[in-house]
Protein backbone atom coordinates (compact mmCIF):
# COMPACT_ATOMS: atom_id res chain seq x y z
CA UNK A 1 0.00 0.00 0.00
CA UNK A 2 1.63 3.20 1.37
CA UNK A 3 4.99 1.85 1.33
CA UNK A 4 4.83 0.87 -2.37
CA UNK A 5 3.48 4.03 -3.06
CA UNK A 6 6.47 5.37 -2.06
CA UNK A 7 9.04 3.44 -3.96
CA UNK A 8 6.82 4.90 -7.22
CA UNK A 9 8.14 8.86 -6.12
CA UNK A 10 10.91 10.79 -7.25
CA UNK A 11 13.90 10.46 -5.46
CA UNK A 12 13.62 13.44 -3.20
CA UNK A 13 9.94 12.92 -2.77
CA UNK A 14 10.36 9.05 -1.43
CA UNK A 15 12.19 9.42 1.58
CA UNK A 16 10.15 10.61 4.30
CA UNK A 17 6.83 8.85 2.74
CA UNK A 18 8.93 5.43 2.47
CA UNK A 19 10.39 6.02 6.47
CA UNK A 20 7.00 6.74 7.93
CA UNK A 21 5.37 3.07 5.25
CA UNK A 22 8.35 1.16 6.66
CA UNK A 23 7.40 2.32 10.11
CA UNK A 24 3.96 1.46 9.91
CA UNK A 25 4.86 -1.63 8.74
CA UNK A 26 6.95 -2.92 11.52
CA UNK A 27 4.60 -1.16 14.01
CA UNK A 28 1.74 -2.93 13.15
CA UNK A 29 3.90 -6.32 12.73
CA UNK A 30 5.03 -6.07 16.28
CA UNK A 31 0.67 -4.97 17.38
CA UNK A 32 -0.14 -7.86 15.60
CA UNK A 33 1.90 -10.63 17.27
CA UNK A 34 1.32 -9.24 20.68
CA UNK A 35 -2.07 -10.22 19.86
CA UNK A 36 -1.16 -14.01 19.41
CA UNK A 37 -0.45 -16.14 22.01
CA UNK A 38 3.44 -17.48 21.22
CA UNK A 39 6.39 -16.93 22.75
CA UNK A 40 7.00 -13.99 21.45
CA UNK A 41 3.98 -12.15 21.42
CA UNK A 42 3.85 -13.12 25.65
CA UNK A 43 7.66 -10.80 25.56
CA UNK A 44 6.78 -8.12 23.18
CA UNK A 45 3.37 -7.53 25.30
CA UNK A 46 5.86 -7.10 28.63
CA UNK A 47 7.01 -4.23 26.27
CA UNK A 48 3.83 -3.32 23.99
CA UNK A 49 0.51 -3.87 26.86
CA UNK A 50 -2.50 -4.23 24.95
CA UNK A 51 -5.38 -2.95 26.66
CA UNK A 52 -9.40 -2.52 25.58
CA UNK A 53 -10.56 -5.87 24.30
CA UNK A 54 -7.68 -7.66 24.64
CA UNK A 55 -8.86 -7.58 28.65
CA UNK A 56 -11.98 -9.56 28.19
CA UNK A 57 -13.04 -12.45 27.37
CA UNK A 58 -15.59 -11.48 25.14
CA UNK A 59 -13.72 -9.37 23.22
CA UNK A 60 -15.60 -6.42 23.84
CA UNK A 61 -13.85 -3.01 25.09
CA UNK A 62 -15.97 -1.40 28.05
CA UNK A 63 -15.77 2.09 28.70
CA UNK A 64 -14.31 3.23 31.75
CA UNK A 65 -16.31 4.93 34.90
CA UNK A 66 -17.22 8.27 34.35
CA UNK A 67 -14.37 9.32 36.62
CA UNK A 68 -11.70 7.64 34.44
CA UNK A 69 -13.26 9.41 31.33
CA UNK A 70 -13.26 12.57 33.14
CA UNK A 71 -9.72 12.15 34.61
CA UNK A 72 -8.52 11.67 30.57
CA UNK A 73 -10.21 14.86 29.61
CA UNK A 74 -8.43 16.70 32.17
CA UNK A 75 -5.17 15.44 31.18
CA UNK A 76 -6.31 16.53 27.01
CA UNK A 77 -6.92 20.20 29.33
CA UNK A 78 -3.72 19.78 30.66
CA UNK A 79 -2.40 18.97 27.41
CA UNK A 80 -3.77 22.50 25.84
CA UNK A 81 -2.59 24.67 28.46
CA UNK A 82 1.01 22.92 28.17
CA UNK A 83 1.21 23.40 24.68
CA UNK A 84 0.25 27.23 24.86
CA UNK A 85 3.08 27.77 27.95
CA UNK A 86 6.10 25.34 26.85
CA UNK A 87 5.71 24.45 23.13
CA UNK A 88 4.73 21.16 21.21
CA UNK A 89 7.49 19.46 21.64
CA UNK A 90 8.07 19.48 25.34
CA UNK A 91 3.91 19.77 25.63
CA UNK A 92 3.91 16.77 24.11
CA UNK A 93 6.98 14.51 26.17
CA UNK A 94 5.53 15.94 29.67
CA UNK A 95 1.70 14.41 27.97
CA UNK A 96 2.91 10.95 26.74
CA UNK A 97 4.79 10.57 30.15
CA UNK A 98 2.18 11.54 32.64
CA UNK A 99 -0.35 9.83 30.83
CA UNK A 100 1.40 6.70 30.53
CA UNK A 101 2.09 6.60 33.69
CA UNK A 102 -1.23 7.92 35.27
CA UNK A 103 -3.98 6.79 33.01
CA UNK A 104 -1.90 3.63 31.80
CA UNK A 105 -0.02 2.49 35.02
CA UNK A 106 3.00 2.24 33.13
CA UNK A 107 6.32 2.21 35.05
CA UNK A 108 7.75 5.73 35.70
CA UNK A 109 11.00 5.56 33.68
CA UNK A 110 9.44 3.48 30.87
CA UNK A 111 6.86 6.39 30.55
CA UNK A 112 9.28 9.00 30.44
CA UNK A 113 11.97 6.94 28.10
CA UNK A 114 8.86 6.69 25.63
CA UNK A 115 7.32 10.58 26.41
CA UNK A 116 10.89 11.37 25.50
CA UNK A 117 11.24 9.32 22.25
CA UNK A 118 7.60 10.38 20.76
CA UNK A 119 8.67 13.84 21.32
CA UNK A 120 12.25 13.76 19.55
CA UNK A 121 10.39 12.33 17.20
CA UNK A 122 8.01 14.95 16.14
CA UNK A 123 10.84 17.08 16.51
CA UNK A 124 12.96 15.29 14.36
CA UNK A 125 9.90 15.14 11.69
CA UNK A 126 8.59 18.37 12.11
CA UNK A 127 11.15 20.98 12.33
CA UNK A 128 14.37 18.99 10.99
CA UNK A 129 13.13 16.38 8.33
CA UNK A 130 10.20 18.55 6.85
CA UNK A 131 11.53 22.07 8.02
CA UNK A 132 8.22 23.50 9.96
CA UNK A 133 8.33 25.51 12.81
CA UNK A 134 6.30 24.35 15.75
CA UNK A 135 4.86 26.58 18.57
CA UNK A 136 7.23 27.01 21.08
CA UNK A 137 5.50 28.59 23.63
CA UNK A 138 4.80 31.70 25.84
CA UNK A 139 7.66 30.76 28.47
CA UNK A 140 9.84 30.40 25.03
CA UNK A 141 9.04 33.39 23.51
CA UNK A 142 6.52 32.00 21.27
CA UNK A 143 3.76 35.17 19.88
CA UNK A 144 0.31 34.41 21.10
């Protein structure tokens, strides 16, 4: 699909299309055998948790209490007002961390490791591989 797509571009078009196929790719590789019930997927879930239906026996995903849904909008509040004070980038590591380890009861450094990674990463994309400015916020002296 996507990733063929990309091998049909010009050279200086394929690059960041064929990166972001080859990623999806292994991504959903590695969602898909934490799913079975081998060796492997048993390790790569210690890594990769898969929540929602995965939990029940009948496959179905049930929404959480009122309070949990509630709790998660606060932290998509949070999320806003971070974004307007620090920037994206940083909005974004201190969002992937707390809610990892908040909402998803992750282990403290494995949340920040990962809150870390997602936001080099749109970094990386964003202002190095494609050249666009993100916010970077009131404290940075981003314009409001």
């Amino acid at each position: 699909g996507y990733t063929g797509m990309a091998l049909g571009f010009p050279d200086g078009a394929r690059s960041l299309p064929l990166l972001v196929g080859t990623i999806l790719v292994i991504l959903t590789t590695i969602d898909v055998l934490c799913l079975t019930e081998t060796g492997l997927g048993r390790s790569l879930r210690i890594l990769n948790p898969v929540g929602g239906a995965a939990d029940r026996a009948d496959g179905e995903a049930k929404p959480g209490t009122f309070a949990q849904q509630l709790r998660a909008w606060a932290f998509v509040a949070a999320l806003v007002v971070l974004i307007i004070l620090i920037g994206l980038v940083a909005a974004t590591a201190v969002y992937v961390a707390a809610s990892l380890h908040f909402l998803g009861r992750r282990r403290l450094v494995t949340s920040v490791v990962v809150g870390l990674l997602t936001a080099l990463s749109c970094y990386g994309l964003f202002e190095l591989s494609l050249q666009i400015d993100l916010y970077r916020g009131l404290l940075f002296g981003a314009e409001w």
